[in-house]
Protein backbone atom coordinates (compact mmCIF):
# COMPACT_ATOMS: atom_id res chain seq x y z
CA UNK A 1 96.88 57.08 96.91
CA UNK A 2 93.93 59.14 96.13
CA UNK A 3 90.84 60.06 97.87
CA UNK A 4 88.61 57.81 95.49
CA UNK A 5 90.55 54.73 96.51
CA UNK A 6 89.67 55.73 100.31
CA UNK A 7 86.02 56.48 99.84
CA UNK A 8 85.69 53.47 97.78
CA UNK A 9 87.22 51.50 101.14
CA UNK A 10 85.27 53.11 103.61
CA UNK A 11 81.77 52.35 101.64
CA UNK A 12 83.43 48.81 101.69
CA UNK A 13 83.62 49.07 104.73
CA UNK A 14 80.46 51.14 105.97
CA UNK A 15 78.13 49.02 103.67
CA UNK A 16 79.55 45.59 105.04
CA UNK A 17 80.47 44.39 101.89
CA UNK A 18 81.82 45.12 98.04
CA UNK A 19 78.15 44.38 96.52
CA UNK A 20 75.85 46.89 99.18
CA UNK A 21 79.40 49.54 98.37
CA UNK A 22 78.39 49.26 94.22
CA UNK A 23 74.91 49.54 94.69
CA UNK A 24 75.40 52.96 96.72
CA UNK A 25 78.30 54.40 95.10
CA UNK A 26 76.89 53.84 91.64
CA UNK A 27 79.89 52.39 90.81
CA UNK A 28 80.57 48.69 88.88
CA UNK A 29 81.74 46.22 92.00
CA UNK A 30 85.01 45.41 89.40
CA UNK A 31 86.28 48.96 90.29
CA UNK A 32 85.48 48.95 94.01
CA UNK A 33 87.50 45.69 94.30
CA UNK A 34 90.59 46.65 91.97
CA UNK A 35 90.88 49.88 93.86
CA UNK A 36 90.95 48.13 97.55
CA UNK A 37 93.67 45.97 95.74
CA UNK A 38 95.61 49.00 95.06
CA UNK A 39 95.05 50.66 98.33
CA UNK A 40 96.58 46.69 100.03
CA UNK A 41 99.68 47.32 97.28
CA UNK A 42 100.54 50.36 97.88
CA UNK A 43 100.04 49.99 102.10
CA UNK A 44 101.60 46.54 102.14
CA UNK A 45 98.85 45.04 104.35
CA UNK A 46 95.54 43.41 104.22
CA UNK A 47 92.38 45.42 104.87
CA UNK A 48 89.71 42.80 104.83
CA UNK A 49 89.69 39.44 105.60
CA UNK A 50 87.25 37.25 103.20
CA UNK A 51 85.00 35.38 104.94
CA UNK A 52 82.02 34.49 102.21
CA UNK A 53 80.51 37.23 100.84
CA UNK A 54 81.32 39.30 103.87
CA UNK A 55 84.19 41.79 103.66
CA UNK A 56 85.58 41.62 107.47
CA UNK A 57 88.58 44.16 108.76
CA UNK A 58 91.47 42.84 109.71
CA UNK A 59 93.14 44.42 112.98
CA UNK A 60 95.38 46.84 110.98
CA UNK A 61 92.03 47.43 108.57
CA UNK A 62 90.16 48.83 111.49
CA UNK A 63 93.36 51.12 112.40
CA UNK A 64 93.51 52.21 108.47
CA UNK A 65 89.77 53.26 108.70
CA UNK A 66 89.83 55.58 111.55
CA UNK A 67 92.46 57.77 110.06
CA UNK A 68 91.13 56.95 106.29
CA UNK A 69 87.58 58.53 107.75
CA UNK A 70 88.95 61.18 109.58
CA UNK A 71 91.30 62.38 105.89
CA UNK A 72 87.92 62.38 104.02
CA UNK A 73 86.32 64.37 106.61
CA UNK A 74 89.24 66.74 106.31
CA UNK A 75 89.40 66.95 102.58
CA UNK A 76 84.88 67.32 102.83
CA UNK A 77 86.16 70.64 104.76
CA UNK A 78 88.40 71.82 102.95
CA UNK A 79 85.95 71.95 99.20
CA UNK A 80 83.69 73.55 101.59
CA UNK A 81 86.46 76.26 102.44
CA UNK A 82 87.15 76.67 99.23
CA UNK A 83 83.83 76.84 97.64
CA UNK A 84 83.22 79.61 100.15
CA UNK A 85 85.99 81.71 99.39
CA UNK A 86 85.05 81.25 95.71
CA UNK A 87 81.89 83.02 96.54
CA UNK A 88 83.69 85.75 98.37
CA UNK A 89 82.29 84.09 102.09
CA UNK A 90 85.56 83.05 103.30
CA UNK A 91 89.01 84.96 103.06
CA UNK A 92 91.60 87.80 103.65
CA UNK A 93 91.17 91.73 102.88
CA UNK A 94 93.98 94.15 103.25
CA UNK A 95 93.12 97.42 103.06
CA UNK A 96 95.28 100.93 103.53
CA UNK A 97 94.17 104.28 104.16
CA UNK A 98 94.97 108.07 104.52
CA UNK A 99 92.80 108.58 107.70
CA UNK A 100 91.98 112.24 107.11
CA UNK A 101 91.09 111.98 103.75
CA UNK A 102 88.83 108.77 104.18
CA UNK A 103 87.14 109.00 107.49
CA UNK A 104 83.92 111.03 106.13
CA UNK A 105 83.43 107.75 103.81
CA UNK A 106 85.14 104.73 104.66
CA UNK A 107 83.86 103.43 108.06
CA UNK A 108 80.41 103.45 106.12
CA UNK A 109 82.01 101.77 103.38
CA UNK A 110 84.15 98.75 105.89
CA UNK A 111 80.26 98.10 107.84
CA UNK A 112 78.52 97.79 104.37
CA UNK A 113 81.15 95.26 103.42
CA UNK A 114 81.41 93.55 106.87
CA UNK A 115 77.60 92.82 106.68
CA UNK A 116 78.01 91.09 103.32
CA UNK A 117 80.83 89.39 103.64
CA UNK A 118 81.00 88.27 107.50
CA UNK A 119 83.85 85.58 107.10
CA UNK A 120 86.24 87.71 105.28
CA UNK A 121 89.30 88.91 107.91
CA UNK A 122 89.76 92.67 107.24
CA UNK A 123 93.10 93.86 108.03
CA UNK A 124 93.66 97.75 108.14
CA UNK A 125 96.36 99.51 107.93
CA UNK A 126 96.67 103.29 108.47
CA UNK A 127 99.54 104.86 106.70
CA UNK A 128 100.97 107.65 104.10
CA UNK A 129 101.18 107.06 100.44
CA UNK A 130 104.84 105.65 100.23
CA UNK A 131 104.09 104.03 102.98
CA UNK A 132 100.74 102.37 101.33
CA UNK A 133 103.88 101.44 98.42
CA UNK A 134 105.58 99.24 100.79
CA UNK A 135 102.40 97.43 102.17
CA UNK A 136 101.61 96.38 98.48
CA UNK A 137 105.51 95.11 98.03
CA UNK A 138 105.36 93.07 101.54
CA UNK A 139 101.75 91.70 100.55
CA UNK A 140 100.28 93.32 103.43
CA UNK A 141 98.08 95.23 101.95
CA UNK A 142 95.25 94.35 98.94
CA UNK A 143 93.60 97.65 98.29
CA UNK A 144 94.45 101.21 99.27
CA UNK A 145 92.83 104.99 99.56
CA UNK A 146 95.68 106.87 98.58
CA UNK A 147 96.97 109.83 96.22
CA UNK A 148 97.47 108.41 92.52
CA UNK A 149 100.70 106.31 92.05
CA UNK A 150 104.03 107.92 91.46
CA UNK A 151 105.32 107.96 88.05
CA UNK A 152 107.76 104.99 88.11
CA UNK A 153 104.70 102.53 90.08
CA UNK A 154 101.60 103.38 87.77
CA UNK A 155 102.52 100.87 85.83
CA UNK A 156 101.65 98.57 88.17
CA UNK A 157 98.38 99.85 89.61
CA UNK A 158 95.09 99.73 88.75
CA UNK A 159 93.05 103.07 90.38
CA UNK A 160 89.55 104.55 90.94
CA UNK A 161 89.38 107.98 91.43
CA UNK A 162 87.33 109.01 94.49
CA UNK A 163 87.00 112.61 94.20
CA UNK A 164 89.18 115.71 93.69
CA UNK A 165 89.88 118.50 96.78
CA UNK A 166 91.17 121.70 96.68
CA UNK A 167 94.59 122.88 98.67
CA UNK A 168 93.40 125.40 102.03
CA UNK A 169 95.94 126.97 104.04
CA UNK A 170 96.13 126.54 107.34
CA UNK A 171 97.02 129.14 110.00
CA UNK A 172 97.21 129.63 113.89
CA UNK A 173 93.68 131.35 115.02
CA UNK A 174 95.86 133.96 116.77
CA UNK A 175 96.09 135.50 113.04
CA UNK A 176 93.50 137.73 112.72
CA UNK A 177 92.26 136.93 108.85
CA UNK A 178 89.32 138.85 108.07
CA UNK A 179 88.80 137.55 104.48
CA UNK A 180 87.11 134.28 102.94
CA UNK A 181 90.54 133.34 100.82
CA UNK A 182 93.65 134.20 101.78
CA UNK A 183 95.68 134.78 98.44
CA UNK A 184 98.63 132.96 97.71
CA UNK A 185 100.78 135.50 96.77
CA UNK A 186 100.46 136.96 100.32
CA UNK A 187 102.19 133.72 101.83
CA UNK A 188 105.62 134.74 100.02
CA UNK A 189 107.14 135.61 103.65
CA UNK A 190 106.15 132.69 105.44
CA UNK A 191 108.23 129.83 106.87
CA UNK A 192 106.63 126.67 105.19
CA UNK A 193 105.38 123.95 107.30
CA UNK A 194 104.72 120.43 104.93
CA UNK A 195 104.40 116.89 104.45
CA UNK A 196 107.95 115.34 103.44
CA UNK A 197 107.99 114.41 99.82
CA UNK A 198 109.18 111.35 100.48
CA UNK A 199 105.80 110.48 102.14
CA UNK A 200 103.54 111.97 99.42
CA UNK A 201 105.43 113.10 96.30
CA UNK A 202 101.65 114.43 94.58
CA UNK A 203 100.86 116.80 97.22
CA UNK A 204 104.76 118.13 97.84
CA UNK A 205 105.55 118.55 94.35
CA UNK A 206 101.60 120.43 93.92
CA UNK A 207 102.03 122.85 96.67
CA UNK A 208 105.84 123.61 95.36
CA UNK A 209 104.47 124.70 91.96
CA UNK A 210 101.50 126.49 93.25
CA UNK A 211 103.53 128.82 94.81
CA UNK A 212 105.67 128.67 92.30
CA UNK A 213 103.45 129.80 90.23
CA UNK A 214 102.26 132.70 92.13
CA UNK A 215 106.16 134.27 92.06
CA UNK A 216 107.53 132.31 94.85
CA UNK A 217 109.47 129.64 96.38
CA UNK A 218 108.44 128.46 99.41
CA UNK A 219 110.73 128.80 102.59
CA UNK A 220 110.66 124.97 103.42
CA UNK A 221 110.77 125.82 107.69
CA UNK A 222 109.83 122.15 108.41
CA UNK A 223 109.25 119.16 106.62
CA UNK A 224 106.81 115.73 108.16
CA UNK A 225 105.74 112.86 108.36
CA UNK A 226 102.22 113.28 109.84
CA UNK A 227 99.57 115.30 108.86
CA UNK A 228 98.89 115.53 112.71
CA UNK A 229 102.62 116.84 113.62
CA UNK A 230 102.11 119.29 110.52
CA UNK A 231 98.87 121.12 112.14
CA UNK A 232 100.36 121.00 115.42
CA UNK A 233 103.67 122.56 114.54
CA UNK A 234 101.36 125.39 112.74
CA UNK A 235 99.42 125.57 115.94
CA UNK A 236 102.67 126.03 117.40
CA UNK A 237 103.16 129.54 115.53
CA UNK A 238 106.21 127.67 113.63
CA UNK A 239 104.49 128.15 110.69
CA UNK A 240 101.74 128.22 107.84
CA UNK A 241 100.67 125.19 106.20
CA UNK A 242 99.33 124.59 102.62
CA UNK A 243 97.43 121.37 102.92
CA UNK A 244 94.58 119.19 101.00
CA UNK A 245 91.24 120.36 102.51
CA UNK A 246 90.37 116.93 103.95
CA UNK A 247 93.32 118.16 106.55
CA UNK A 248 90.36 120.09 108.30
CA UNK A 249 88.67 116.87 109.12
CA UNK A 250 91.71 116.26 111.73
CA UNK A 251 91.41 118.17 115.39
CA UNK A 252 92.75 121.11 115.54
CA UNK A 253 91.08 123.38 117.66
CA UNK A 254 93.50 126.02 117.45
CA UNK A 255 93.86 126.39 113.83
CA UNK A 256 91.69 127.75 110.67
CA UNK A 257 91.84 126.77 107.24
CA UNK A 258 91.00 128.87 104.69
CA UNK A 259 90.50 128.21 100.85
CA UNK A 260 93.15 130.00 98.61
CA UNK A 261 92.94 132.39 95.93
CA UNK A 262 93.63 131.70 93.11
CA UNK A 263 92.15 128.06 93.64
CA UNK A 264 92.27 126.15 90.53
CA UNK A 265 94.53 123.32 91.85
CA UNK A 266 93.16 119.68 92.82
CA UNK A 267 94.71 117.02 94.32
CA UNK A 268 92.97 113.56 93.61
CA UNK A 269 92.29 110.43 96.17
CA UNK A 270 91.65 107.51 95.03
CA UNK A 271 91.38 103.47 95.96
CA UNK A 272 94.72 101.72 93.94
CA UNK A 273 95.19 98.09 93.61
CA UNK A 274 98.02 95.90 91.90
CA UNK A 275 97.42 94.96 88.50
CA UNK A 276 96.94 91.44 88.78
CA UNK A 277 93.98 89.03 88.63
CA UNK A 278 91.76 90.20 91.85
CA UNK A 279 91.38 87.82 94.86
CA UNK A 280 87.25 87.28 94.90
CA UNK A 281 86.99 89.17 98.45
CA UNK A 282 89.10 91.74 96.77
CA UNK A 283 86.75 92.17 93.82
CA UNK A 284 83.83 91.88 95.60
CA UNK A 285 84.94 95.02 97.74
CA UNK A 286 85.55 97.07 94.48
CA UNK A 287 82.11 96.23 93.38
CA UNK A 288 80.81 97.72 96.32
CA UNK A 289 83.48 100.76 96.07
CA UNK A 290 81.55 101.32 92.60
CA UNK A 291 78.20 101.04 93.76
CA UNK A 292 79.04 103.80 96.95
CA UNK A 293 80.79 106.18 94.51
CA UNK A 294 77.97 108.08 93.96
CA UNK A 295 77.41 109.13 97.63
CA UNK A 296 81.49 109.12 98.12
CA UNK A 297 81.08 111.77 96.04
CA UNK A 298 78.61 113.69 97.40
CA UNK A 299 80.13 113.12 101.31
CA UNK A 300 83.29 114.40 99.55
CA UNK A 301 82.11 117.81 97.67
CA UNK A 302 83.79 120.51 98.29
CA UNK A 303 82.15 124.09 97.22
């Protein structure tokens, strides 16, 4: 049964006749009558009774025709559905985030979108890099604002880059630092405060060899999961804290951060997606991504 044979019946039917149903439809009466035949086949009942010219329902007819209407109301529905999520009007977004490093930009960024594309469901989903990872492998998420892919995923992402940011250390206020920069090579004695590597492999493995590379390895004192817990445990006088600078956008009202010396290091941020063809509300928010990225930029500058 398709959908033709049941608009051809109901024009039958809504027409009064198989002549009035041609004329309408645009179609030649022969067809109109052969596909009501089929329709009787395959159901195993009449549909009309003949009575002259005039095509009549017969009990189980008028039974067939409130459902048959009701189905091609339901399919008319369902093109329009479609059709709208075609043009990006209808559908689901799942998007991830580092909150620190994307507040400054992306509530901006979710309005803009929101007031183009009203009927697409955003779903968002705050969470560390690996933790991004597994949102993309359980299809919760479609997009993220993350630190670039590992080495054994890139493969399978697609990325923007957002910006670069330098690495700041952060310290208790009850240190008394008179200077600017505070020089790396001064923070051989301290006990190390970090994010696990598990959580962000980039930013561990960076802050490892900057040290590193300033005649040191760092006395790991406490390794987690939150950026948050991190600054507070420093706050706590457990610690220092080398961190990316958009860790200063989180409260922490008893803490400073100050840039390092040397400071040639950057650690990138940037929206990732799964390389595979692009749902249309997906690629309708990376054309807007592209068209912000000039003043993403400029929100994310850092002297």
């Amino acid at each position: 049964m398709e959908l033709r044979h049941l608009r051809y019946f109901a024009a039958v039917v809504q027409w009064k006749g198989y002549r009035e149903a041609s004329r309408h439809l645009y179609v030649a009466q022969p067809s109109i009558s052969q596909a009501v035949s089929d329709l009787e086949r395959e159901l195993g009942i009449k549909l009309f009774s003949r009575d002259g010219r005039a095509a009549r329902l017969t009990p189980e007819g008028e039974a067939f025709y409130e459902e048959a209407i009701k189905t091609l109301a339901q399919a008319e529905r369902s093109i329009a559905t479609a059709q709208r999520a075609a043009k990006g009007e209808f559908g689901r977004l799942g998007i991830g985030f580092m909150g620190f490093s994307s507040s400054p930009f992306l509530p901006e960024l979710l309005r803009k979108y929101k007031a183009r594309h009203p009927g697409v469901a955003l779903r968002l989903l705050e969470d560390v890099p690996h933790g991004q990872d597994l949102a993309f492998d359980h299809g919760e998420i479609d997009i993220g604002f993350t630190r670039p892919p590992s080495a054994d995923r890139s493969s399978s992402y697609q990325s923007r880059l957002l910006f670069r940011e330098p690495l700041v250390v952060a310290l208790p206020k009850t240190r008394k630092v008179t200077t600017k920069r505070v020089r790396i090579a001064d923070l051989a004695g301290e006990h190390f405060v970090v994010f696990q590597r598990t959580s962000s492999p980039e930013v561990f493995d960076t802050i490892v060899r900057v040290c590193n590379d300033n005649g040191f390895s760092p006395r790991l004192h406490h390794e987690l999961n939150n950026m948050n817990s991190v600054l507070a445990t420093v706050e706590a006088g457990e610690g220092v804290a080398i961190v990316p600078a958009t860790a200063s956008n989180l409260r922490a009202d008893n803490i400073s951060f100050f840039r390092l010396q040397p400071d040639e290091v950057r650690i990138e941020f940037v929206a990732a997606w799964l390389k595979k063809e692009p749902s249309v509300a997906l690629k309708s928010f990376l054309e807007l991504v592209d068209e912000e990225l000039p003043s993403i930029r400029r929100i994310m500058r850092f002297g």
